[in-house]
Protein backbone atom coordinates (compact mmCIF):
# COMPACT_ATOMS: atom_id res chain seq x y z
CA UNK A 1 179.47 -87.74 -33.73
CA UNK A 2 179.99 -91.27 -33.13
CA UNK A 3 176.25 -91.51 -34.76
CA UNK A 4 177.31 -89.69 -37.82
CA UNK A 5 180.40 -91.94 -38.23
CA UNK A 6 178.08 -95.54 -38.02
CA UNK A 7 175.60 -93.81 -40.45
CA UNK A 8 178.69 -93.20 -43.33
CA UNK A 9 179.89 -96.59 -42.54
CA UNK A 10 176.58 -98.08 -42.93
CA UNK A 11 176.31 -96.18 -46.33
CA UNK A 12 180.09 -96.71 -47.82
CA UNK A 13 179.27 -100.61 -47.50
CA UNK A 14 175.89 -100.10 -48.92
CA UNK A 15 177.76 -98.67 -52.02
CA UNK A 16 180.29 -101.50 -52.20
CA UNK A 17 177.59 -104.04 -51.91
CA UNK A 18 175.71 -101.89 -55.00
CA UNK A 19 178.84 -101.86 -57.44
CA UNK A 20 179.72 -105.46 -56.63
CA UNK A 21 176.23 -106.66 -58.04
CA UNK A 22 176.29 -105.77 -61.05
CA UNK A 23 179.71 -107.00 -61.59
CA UNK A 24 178.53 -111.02 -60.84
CA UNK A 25 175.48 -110.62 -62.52
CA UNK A 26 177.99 -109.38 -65.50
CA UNK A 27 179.92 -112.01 -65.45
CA UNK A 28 177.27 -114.94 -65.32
CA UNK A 29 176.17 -113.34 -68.71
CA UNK A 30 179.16 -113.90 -70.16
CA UNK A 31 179.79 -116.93 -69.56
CA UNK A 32 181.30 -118.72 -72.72
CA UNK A 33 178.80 -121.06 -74.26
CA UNK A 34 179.54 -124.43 -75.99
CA UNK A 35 179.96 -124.61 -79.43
CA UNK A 36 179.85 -127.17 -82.57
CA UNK A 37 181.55 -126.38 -85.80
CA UNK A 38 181.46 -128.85 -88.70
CA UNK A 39 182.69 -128.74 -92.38
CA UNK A 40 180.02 -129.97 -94.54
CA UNK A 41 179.91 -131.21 -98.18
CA UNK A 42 177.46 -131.95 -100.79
CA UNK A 43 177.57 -133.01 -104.29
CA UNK A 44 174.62 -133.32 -107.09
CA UNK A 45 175.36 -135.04 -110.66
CA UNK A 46 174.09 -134.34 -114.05
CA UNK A 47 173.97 -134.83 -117.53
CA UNK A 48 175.51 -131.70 -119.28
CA UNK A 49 172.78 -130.51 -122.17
CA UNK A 50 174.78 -127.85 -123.84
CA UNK A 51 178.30 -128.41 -126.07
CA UNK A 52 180.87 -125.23 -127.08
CA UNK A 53 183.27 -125.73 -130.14
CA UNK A 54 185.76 -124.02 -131.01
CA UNK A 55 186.82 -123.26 -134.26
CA UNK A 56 189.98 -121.47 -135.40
CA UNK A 57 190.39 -119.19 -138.77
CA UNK A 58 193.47 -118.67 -140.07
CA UNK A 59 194.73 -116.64 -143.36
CA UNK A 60 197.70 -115.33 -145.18
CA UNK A 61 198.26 -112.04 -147.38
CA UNK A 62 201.08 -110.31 -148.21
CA UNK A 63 200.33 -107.47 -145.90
CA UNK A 64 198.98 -107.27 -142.22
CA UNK A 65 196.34 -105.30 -143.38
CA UNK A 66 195.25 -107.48 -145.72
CA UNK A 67 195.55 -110.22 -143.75
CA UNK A 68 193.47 -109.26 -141.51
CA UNK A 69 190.89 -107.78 -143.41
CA UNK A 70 190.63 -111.48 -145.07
CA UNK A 71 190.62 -113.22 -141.58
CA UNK A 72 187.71 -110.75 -140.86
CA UNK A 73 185.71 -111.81 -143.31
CA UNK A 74 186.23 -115.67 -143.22
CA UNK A 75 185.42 -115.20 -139.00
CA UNK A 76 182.17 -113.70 -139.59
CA UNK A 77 181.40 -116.23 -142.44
CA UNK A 78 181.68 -118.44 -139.46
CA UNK A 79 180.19 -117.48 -136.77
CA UNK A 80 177.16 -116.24 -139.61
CA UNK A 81 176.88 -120.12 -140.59
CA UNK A 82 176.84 -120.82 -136.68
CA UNK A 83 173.02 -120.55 -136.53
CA UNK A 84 171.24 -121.10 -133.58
CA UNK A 85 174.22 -121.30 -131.32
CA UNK A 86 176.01 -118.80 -129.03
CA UNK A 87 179.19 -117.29 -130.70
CA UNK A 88 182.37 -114.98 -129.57
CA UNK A 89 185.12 -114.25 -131.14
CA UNK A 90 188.37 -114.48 -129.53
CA UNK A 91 192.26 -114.85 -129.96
CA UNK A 92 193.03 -112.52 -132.64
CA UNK A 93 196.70 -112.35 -133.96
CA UNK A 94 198.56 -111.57 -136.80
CA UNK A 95 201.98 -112.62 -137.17
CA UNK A 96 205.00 -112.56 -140.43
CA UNK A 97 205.88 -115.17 -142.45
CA UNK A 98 209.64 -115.38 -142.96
CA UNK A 99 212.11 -116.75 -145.12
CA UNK A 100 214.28 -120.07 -144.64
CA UNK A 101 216.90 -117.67 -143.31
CA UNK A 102 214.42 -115.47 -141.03
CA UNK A 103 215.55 -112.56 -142.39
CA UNK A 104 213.19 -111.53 -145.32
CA UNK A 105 209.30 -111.12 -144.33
CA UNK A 106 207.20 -113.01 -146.87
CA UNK A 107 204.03 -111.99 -145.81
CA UNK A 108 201.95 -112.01 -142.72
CA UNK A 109 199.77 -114.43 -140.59
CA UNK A 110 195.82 -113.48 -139.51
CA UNK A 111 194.77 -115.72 -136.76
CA UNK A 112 191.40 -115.89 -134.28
CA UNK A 113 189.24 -118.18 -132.86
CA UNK A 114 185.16 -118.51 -133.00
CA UNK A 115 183.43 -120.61 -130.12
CA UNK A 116 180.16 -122.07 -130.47
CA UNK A 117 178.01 -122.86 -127.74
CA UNK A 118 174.57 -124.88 -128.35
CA UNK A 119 172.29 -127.20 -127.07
CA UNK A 120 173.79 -130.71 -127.22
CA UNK A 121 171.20 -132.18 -129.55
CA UNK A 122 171.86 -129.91 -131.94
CA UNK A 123 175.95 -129.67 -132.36
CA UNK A 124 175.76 -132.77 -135.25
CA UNK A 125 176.02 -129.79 -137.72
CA UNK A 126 178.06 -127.04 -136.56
CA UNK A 127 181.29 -128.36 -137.38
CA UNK A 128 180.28 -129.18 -141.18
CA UNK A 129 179.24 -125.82 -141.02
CA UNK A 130 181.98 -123.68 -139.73
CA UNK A 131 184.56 -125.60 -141.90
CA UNK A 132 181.98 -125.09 -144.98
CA UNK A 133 182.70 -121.35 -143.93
CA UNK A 134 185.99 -121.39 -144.02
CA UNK A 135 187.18 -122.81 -140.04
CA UNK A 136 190.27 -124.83 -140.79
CA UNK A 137 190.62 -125.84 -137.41
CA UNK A 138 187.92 -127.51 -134.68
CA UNK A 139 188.79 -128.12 -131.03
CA UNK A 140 186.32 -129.75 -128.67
CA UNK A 141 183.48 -129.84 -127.67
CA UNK A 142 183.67 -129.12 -123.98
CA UNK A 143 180.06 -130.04 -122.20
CA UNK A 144 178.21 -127.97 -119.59
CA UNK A 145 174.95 -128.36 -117.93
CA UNK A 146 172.35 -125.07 -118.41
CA UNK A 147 171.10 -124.65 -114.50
CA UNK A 148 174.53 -125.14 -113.24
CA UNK A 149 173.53 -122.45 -110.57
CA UNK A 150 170.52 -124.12 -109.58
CA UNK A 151 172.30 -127.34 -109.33
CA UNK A 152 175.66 -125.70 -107.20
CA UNK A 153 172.17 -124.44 -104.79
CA UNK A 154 171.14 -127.90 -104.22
CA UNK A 155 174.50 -129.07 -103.46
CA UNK A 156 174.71 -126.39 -101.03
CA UNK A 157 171.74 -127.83 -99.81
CA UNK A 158 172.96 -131.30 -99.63
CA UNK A 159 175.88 -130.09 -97.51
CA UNK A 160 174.29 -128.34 -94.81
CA UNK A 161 172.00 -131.55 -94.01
CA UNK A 162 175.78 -132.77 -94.03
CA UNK A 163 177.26 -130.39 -91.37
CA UNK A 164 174.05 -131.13 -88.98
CA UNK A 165 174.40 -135.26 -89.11
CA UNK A 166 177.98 -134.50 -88.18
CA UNK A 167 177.60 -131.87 -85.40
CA UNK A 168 174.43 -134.42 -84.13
CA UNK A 169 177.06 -136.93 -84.43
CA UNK A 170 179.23 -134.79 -81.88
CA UNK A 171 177.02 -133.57 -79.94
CA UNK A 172 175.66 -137.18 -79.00
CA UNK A 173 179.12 -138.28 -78.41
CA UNK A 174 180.13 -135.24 -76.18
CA UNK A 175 176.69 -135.81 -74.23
CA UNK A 176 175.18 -132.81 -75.22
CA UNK A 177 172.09 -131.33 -77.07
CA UNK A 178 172.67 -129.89 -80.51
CA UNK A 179 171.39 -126.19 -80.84
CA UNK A 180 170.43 -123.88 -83.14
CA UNK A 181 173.15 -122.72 -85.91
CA UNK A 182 174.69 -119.91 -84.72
CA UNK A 183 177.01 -119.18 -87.58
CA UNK A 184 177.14 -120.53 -90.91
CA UNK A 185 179.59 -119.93 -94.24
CA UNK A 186 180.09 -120.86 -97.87
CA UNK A 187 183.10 -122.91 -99.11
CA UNK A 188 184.43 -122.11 -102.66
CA UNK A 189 182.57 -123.12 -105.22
CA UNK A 190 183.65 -126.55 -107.48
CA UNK A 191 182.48 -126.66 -111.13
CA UNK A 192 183.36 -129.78 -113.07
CA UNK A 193 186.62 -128.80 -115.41
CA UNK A 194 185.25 -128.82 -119.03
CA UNK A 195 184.85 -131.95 -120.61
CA UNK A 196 186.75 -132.60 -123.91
CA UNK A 197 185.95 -135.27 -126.22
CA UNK A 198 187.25 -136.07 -130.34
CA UNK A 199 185.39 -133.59 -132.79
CA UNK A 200 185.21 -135.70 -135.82
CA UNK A 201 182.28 -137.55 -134.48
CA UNK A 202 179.79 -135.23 -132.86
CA UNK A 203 176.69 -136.56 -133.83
CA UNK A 204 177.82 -139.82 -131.54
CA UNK A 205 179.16 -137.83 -128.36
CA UNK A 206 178.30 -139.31 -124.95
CA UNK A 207 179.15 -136.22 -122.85
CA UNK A 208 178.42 -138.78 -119.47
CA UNK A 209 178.00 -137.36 -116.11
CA UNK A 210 179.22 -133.95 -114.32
CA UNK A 211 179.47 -133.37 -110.09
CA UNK A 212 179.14 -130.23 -108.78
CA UNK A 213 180.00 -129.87 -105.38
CA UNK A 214 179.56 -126.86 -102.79
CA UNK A 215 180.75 -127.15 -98.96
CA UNK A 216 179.80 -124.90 -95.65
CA UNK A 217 181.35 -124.45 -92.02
CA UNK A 218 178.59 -124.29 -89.58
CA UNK A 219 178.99 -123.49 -86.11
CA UNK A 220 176.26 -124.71 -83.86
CA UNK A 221 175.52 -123.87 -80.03
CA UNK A 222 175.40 -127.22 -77.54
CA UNK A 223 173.73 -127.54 -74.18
């Protein structure tokens, strides 16, 4: 008996020792590691290549109808004498003409607006000839670069090297060993705000310089 009672002893510790194992060995694994996160930024400037006008029609009738059948036709006129550029149409209204008094409606009001976008060298001519076409108002031109994507991808780029010089920084500072990246994200995107510069001399525009700037958050791991 007394045998018996050793030998489930011997056993019940066995099993304690067994589950208690596993339990160390768990919590080694998890220990937290050491971290780095940075905010990194990067920029890359150009010259924008392409130019957008914009060019309003307006007409009166004495009807809406009518008025708008005439702005119609003076807004593809337009955009027709537009060639070689990119055109939309946009901004269509029609409103009534009134009196002195604002009583008495003496006719109506067709309004929209017909944007141009081209290649910079070649915008000298697309004012003459929208207003030739019947535009009787120009605003712009605002200035944009064509590979803006492939530019906002090397400023992305240009920020990552960023985050790592800072996290190195850190890392040397804290006495530790920069890792690998463990987690990495995107910042919002920053496009320059459209440029805007007098119409009445296009042929002589300087559209100057553009940034376009990207940022990340990296998070490295540090021994």
């Amino acid at each position: 008996m007394k045998i018996a009672i050793a030998a489930l002893v011997l056993f019940a510790a066995a099993a304690i020792a067994g589950v208690a194992q596993p339990h160390f060995a768990h919590s080694a694994d998890t220990a937290t590691p050491k971290t780095i996160t940075v905010a990194g930024s990067g920029s890359v400037e150009t010259v924008p290549d392409r130019a957008t006008f914009f060019f309003t029609v307006t007409t009166n009738a004495d009807s809406a109808k009518a008025a708008l059948a005439k702005n119609n036709t003076t807004a593809d006129a337009v955009a027709a004498a537009l060639k070689g550029a990119k055109t939309q149409t946009s901004n269509l209204s029609i409103n009534p003409r009134f009196d002195d008094s604002g009583v008495a409606i003496l006719g109506y009001t067709a309004s929209q607006t017909v944007s141009a976008d081209a290649d910079l060298a070649k915008i000298g001519g697309l004012i003459d000839a929208a207003v030739a076409a019947g535009a009787n108002g120009v605003s712009g031109p605002s200035f944009s670069a064509s590979d803006r994507e492939k530019l906002y991808r090397d400023a992305l780029k240009n920020a990552v090297a960023d985050a790592r010089t800072k996290a190195q920084a850190l890392a040397q500072a804290s006495g530790l060993t920069l890792g690998d990246i463990k987690s990495i994200s995107e910042g919002q995107a920053s496009y320059p705000q459209p440029m805007f510069a007098a119409a009445d001399k296009a042929s002589s525009i300087d559209p100057g310089t553009q940034t376009i700037e990207a940022s990340v958050t990296v998070t490295y791991t540090a021994v």
